[in-house]
C-alpha atoms as a PDB file:
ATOM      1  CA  UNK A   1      14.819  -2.715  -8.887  1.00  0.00           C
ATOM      2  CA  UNK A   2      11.831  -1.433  -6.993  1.00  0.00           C
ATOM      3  CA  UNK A   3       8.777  -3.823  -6.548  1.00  0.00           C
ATOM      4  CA  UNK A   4       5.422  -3.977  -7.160  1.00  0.00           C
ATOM      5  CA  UNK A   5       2.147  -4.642  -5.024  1.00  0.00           C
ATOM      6  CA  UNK A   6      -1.187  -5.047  -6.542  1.00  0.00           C
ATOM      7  CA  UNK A   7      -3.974  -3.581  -3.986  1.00  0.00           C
ATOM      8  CA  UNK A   8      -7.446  -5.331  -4.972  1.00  0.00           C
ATOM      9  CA  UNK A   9      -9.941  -3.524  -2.932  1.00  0.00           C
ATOM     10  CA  UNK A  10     -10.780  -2.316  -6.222  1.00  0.00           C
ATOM     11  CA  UNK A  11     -12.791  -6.200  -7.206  1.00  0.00           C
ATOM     12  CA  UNK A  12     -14.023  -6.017  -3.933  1.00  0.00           C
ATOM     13  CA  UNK A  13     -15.608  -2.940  -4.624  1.00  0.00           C
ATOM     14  CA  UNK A  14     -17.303  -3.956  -8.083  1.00  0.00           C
ATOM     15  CA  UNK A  15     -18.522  -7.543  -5.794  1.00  0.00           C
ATOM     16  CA  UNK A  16     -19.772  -5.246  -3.108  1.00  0.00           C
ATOM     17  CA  UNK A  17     -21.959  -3.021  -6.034  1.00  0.00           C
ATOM     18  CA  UNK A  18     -24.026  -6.218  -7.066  1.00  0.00           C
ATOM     19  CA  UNK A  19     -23.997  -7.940  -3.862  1.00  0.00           C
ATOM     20  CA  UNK A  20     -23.042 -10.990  -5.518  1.00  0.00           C
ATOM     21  CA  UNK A  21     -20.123 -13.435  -4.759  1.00  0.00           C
ATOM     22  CA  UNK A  22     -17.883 -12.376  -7.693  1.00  0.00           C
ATOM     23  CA  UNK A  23     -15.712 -10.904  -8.502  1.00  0.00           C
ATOM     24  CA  UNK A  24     -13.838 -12.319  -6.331  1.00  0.00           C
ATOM     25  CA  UNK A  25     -10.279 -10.428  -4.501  1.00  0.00           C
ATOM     26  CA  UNK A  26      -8.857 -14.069  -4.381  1.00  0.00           C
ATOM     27  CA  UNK A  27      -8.609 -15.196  -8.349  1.00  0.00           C
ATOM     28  CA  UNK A  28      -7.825 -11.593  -8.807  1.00  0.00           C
ATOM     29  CA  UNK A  29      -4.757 -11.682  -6.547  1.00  0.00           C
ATOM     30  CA  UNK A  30      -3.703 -15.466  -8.150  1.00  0.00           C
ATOM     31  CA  UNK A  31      -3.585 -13.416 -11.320  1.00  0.00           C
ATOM     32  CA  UNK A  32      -1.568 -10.757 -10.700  1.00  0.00           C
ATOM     33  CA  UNK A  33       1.048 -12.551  -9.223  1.00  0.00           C
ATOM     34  CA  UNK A  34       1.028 -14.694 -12.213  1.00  0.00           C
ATOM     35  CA  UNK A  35       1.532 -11.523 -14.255  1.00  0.00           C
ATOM     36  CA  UNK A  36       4.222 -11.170 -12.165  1.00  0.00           C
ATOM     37  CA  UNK A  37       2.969  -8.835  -9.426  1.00  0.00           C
ATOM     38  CA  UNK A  38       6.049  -8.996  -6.700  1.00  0.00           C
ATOM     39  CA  UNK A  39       3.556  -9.106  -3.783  1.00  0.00           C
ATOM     40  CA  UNK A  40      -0.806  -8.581  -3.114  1.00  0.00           C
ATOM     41  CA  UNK A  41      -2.223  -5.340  -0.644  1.00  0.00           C
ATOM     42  CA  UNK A  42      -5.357  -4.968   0.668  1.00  0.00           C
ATOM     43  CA  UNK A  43      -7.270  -2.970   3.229  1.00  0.00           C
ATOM     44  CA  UNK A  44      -9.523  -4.488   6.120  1.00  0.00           C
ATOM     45  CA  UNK A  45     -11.667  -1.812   7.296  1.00  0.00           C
ATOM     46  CA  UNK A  46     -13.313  -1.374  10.187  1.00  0.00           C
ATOM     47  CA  UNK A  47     -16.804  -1.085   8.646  1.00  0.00           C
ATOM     48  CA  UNK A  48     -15.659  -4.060   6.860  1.00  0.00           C
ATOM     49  CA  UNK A  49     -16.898  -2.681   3.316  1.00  0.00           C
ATOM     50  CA  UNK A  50     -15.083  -3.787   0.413  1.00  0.00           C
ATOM     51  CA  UNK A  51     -12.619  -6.794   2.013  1.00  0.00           C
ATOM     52  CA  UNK A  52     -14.251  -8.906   4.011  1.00  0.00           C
ATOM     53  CA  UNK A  53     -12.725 -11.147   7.442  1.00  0.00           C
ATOM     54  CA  UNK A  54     -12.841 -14.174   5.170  1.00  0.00           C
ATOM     55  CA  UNK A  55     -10.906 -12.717   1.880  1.00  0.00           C
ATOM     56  CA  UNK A  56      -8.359 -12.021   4.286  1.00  0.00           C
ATOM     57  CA  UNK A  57      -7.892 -15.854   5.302  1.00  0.00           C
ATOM     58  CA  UNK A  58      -8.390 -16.831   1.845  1.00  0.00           C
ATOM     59  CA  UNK A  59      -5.785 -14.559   0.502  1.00  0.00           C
ATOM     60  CA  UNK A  60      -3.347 -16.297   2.686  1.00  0.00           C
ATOM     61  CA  UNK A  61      -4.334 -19.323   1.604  1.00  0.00           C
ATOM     62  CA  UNK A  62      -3.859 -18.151  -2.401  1.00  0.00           C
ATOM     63  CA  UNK A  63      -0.919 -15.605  -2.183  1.00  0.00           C
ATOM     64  CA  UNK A  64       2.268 -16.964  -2.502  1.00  0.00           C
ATOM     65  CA  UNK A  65       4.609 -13.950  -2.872  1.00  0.00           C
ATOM     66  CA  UNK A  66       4.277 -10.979  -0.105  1.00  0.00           C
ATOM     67  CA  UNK A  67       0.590 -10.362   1.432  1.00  0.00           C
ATOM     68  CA  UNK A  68       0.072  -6.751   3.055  1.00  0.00           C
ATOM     69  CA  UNK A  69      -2.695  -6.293   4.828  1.00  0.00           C
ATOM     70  CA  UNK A  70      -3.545  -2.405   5.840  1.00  0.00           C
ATOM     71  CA  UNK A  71      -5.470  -1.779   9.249  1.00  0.00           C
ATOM     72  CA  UNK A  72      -6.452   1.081  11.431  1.00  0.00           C
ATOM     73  CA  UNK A  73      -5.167  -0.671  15.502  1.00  0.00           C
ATOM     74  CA  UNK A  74      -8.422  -1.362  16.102  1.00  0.00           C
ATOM     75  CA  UNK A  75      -8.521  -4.200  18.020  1.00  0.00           C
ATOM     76  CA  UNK A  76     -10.449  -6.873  16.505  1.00  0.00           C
ATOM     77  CA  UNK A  77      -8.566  -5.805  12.993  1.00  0.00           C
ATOM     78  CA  UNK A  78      -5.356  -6.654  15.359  1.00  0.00           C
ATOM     79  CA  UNK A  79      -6.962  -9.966  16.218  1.00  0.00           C
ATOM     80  CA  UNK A  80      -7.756 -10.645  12.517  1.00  0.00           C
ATOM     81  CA  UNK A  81      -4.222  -9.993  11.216  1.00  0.00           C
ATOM     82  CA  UNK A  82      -2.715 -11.747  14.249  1.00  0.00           C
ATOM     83  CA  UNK A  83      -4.573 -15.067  13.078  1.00  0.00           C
ATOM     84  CA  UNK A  84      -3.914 -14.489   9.115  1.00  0.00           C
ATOM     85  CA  UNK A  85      -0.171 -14.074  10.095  1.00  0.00           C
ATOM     86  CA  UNK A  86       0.453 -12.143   6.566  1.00  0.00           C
ATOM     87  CA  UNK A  87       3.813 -11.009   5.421  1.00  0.00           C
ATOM     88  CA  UNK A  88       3.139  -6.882   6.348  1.00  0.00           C
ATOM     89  CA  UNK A  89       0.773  -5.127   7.980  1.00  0.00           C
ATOM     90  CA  UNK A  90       0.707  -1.542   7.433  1.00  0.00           C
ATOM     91  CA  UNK A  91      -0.993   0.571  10.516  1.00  0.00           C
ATOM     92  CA  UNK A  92      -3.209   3.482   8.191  1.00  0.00           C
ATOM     93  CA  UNK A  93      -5.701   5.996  10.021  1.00  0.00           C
ATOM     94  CA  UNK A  94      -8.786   4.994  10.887  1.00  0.00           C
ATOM     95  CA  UNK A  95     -11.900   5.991   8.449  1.00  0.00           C
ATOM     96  CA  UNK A  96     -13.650   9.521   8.816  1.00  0.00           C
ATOM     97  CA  UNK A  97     -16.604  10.548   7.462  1.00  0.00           C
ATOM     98  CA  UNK A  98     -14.929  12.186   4.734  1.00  0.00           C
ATOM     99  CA  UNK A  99     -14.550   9.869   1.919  1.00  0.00           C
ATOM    100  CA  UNK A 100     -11.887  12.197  -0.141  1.00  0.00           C
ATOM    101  CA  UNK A 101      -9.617  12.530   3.148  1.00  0.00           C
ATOM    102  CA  UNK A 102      -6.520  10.498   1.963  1.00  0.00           C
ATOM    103  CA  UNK A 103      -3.499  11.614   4.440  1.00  0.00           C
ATOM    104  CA  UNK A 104      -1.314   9.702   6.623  1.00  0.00           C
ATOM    105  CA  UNK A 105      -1.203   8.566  10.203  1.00  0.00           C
ATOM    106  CA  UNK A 106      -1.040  11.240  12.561  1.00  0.00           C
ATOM    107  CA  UNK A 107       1.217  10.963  15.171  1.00  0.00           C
ATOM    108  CA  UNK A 108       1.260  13.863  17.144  1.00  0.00           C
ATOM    109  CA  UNK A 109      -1.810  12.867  18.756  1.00  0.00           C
ATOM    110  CA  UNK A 110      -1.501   8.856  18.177  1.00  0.00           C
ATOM    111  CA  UNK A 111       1.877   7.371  18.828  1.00  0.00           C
ATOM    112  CA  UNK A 112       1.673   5.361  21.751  1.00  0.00           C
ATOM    113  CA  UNK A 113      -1.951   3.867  19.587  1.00  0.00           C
ATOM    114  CA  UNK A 114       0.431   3.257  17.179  1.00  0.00           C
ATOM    115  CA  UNK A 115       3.415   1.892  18.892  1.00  0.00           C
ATOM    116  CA  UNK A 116       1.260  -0.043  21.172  1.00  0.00           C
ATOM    117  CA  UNK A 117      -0.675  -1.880  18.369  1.00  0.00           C
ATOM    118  CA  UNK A 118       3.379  -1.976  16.452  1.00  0.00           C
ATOM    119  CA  UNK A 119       4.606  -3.756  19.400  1.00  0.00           C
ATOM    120  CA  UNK A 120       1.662  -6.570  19.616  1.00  0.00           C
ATOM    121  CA  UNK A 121       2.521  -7.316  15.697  1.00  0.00           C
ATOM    122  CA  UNK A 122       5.833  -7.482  15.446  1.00  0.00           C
ATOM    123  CA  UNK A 123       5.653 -10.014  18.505  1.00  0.00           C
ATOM    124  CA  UNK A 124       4.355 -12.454  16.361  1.00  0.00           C
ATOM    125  CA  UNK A 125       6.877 -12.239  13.793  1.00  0.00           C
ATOM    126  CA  UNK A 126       4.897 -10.071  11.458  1.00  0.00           C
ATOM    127  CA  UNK A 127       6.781  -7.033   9.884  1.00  0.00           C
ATOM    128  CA  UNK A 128       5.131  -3.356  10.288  1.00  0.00           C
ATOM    129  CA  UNK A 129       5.126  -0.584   8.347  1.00  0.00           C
ATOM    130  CA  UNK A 130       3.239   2.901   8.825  1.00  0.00           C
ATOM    131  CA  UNK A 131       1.514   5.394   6.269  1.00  0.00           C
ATOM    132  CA  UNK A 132       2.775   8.623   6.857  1.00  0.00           C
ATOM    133  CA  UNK A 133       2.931  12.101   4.644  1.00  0.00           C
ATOM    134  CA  UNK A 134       6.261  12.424   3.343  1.00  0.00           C
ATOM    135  CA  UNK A 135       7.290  15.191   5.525  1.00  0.00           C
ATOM    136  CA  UNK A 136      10.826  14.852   8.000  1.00  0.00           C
ATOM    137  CA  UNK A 137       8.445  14.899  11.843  1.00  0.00           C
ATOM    138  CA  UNK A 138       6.683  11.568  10.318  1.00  0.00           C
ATOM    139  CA  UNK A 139       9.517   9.716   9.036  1.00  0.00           C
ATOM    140  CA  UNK A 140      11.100  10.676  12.500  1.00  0.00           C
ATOM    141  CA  UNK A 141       7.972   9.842  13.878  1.00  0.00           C
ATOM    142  CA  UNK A 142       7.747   6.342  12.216  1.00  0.00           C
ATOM    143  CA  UNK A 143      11.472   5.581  13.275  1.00  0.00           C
ATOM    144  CA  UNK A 144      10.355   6.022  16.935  1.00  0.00           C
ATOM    145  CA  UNK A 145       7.403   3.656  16.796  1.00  0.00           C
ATOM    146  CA  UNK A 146       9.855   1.264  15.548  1.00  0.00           C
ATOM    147  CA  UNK A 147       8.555   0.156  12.334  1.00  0.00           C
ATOM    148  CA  UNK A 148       9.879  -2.011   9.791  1.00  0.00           C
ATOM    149  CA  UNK A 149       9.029   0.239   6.635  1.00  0.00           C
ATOM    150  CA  UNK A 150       6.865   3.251   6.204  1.00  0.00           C
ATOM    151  CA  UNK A 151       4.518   3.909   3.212  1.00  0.00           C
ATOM    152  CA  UNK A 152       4.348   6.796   1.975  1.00  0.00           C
ATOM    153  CA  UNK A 153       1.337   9.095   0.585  1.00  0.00           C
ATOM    154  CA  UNK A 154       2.166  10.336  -2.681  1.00  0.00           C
ATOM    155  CA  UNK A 155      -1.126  12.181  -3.116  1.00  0.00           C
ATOM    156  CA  UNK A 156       0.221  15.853  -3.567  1.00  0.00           C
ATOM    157  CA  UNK A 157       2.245  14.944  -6.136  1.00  0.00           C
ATOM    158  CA  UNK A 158      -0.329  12.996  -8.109  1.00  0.00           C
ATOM    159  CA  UNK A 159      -2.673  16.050  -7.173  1.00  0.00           C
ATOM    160  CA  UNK A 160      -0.510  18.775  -8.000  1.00  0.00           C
ATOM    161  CA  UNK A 161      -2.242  21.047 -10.549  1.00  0.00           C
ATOM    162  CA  UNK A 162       1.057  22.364 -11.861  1.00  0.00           C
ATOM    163  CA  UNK A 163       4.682  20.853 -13.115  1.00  0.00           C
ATOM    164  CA  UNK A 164       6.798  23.095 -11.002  1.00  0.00           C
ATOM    165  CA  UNK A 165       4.674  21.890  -7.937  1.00  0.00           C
ATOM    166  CA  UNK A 166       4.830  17.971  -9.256  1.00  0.00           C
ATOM    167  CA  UNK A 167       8.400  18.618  -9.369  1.00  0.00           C
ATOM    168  CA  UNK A 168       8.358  19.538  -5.845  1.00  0.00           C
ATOM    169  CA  UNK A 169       6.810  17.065  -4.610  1.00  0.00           C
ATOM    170  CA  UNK A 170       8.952  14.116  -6.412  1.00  0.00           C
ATOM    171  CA  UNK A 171      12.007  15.816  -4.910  1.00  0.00           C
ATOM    172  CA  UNK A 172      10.189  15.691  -1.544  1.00  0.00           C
ATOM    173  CA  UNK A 173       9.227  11.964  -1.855  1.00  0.00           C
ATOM    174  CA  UNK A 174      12.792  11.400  -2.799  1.00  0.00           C
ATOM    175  CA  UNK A 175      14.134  13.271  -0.401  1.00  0.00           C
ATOM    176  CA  UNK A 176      12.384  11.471   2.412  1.00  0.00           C
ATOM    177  CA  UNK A 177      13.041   7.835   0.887  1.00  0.00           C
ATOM    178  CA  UNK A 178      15.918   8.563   1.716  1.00  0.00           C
ATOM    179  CA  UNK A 179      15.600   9.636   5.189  1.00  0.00           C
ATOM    180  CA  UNK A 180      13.211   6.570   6.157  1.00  0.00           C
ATOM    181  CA  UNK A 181      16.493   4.216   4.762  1.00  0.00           C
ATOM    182  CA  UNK A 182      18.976   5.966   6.415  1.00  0.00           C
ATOM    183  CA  UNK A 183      16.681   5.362   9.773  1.00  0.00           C
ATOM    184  CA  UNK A 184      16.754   1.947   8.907  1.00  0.00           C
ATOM    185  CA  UNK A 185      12.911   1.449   7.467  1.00  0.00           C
ATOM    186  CA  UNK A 186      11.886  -0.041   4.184  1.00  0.00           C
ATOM    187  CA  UNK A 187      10.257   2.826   1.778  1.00  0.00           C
ATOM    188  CA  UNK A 188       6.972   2.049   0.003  1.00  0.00           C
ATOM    189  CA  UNK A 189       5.138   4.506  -1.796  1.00  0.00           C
ATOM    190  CA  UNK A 190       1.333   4.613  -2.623  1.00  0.00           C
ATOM    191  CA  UNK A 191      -1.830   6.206  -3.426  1.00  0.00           C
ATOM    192  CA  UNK A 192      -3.943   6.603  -6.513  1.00  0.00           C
ATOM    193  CA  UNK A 193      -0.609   5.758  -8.102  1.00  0.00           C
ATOM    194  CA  UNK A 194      -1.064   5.066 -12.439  1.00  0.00           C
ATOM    195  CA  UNK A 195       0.752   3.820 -15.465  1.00  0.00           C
ATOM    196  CA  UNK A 196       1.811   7.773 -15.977  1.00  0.00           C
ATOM    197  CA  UNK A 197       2.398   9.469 -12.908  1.00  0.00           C
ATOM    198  CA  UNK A 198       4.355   6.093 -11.168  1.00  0.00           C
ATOM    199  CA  UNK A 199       7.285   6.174 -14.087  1.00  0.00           C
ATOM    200  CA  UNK A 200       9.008   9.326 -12.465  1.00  0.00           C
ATOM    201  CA  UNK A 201       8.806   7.482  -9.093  1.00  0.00           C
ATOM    202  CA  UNK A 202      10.667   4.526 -10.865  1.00  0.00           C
ATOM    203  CA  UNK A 203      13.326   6.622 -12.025  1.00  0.00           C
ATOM    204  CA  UNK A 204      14.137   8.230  -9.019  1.00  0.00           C
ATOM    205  CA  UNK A 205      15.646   4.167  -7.691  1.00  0.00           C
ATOM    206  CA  UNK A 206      14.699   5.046  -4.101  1.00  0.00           C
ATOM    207  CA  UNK A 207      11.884   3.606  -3.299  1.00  0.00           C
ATOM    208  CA  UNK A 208      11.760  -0.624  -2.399  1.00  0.00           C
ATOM    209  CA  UNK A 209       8.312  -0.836  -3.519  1.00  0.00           C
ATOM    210  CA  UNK A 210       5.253   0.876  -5.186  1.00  0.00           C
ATOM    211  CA  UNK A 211       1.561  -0.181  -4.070  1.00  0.00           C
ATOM    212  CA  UNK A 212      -1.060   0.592  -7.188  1.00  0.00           C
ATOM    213  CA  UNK A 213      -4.737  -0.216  -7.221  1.00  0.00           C
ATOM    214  CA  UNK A 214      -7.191   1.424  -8.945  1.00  0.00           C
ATOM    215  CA  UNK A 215      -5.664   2.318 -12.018  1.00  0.00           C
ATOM    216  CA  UNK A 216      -4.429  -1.589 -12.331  1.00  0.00           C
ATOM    217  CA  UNK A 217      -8.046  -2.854 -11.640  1.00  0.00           C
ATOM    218  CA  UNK A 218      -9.757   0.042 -14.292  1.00  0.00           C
ATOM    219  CA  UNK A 219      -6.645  -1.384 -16.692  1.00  0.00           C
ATOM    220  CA  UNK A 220      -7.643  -4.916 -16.169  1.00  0.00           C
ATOM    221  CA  UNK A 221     -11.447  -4.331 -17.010  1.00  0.00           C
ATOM    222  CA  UNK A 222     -10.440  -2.970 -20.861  1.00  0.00           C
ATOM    223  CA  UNK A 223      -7.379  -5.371 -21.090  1.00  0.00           C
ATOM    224  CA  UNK A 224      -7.789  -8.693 -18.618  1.00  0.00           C
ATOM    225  CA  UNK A 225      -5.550  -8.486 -15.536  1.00  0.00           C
ATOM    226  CA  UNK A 226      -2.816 -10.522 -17.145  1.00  0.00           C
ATOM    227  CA  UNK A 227      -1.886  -7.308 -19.665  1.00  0.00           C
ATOM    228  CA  UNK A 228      -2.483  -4.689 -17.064  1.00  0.00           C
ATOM    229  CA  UNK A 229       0.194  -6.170 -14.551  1.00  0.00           C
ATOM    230  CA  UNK A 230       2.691  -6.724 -16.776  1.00  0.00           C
ATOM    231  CA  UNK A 231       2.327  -3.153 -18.620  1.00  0.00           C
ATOM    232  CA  UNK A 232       3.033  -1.833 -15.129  1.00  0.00           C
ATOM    233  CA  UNK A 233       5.482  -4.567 -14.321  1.00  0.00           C
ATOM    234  CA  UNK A 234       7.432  -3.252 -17.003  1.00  0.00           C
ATOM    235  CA  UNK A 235       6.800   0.011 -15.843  1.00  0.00           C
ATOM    236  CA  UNK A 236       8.262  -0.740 -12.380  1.00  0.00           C
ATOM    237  CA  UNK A 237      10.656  -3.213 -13.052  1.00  0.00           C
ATOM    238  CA  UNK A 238      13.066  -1.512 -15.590  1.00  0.00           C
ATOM    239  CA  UNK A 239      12.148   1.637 -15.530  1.00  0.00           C
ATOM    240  CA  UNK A 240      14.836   2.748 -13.119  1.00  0.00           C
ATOM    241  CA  UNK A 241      17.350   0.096 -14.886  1.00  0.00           C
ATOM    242  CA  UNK A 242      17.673   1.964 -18.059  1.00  0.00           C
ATOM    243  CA  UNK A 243      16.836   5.294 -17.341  1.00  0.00           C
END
């Protein structure tokens, strides 16, 4: 049974359009691990926009399954994480200018950056994984930095404009799920991940965990967060058990 990860940058975004205090990422995460959300994700940017320093201590505070916090090693985001202690960080790429750019780490120009910032983590007991494109050089890639798990971007296969080339691109996820376990890394897969496209992904049984946010967080405004975990709790859950 693969698990499930609600990212909640998504409230933080709707608080940061009004300026006000609410909603806030905190109740949102209490909720959907009530619903039964198997762990909470969130991203601490270095422009800070969207999560703040002080969700991120609150969130450990509130979240009682598996917190993930996602950071580009900057730094003072190393600092921040290294006092919240969470369950996982994931190391992402840092922010560019363009605001559809969605891809993984690069590590033919940033591995000892990543290692480096790996290393001062996992010192402190925290586990690590990477984002990387599901492609063989990055999972081989990840394996050398010595993470604990890497997450992988399912974006051409949510993307793809055709079945033949969504049908590709499952295999290829599949394919390197496989690869990152047999390297001895946990496999999480994400991006603009739905009800729909995420079933397939269930099926395949390879994957330890799925991290979904948007579609969740759009879900929850028609249906109250309680419904739209458990719809894709279901979804994720047992899925893979009786297909």
């Amino acid at each position: 049974m693969s698990l499930l990860s609600i990212k909640i940058d998504r409230v933080a975004a709707i608080r940061q359009i009004g300026k006000f205090k609410e909603p806030d990422p905190g109740h949102a995460a209490v909720l959907a691990e009530v619903a039964g959300a198997d762990g909470v994700t969130c991203r601490l940017r270095e422009d800070r926009l969207y999560i703040r320093d002080r969700d991120i201590y609150i969130l450990k505070e509130v979240v009682k399954s598996k917190l993930t916090v996602q950071i580009a090693p900057g730094e003072d985001l190393i600092d921040r994480v290294l006092e919240v202690k969470p369950y996982m960080v994931t190391l992402v790429p840092f922010i560019t200018e363009d605001p559809e750019e969605n891809k993984g780490v690069d590590l033919s120009t940033g591995i000892n950056l990543y290692t480096d910032a790996a290393e001062i983590i996992k010192a402190k007991g925290i586990n690590v994984a990477l984002q990387v494109e599901p492609d063989t050089e990055a999972i081989k890639g990840a394996s050398k930095v010595k993470v604990d798990a890497v997450e992988l971007n399912a974006s051409d296969y949510i993307y793809a404009e055709t079945i033949e080339v969504a049908e590709a691109e499952l295999e290829r996820l599949e394919q390197m799920a496989e690869l990152a376990s047999k390297l001895g890394m946990g496999v999480t897969c994400g991006g603009e991940l739905n009800y729909h496209n995420i079933r397939p992904l269930a099926e395949a049984g390879v994957f330890d965990e799925f991290t979904v946010g948007h579609a969740v967080i759009s879900r929850a405004l028609m249906v109250g967060m309680d419904r739209a975990v458990k719809e894709l709790v279901d979804i994720v859950h047992y899925t893979a058990v009786t297909a």
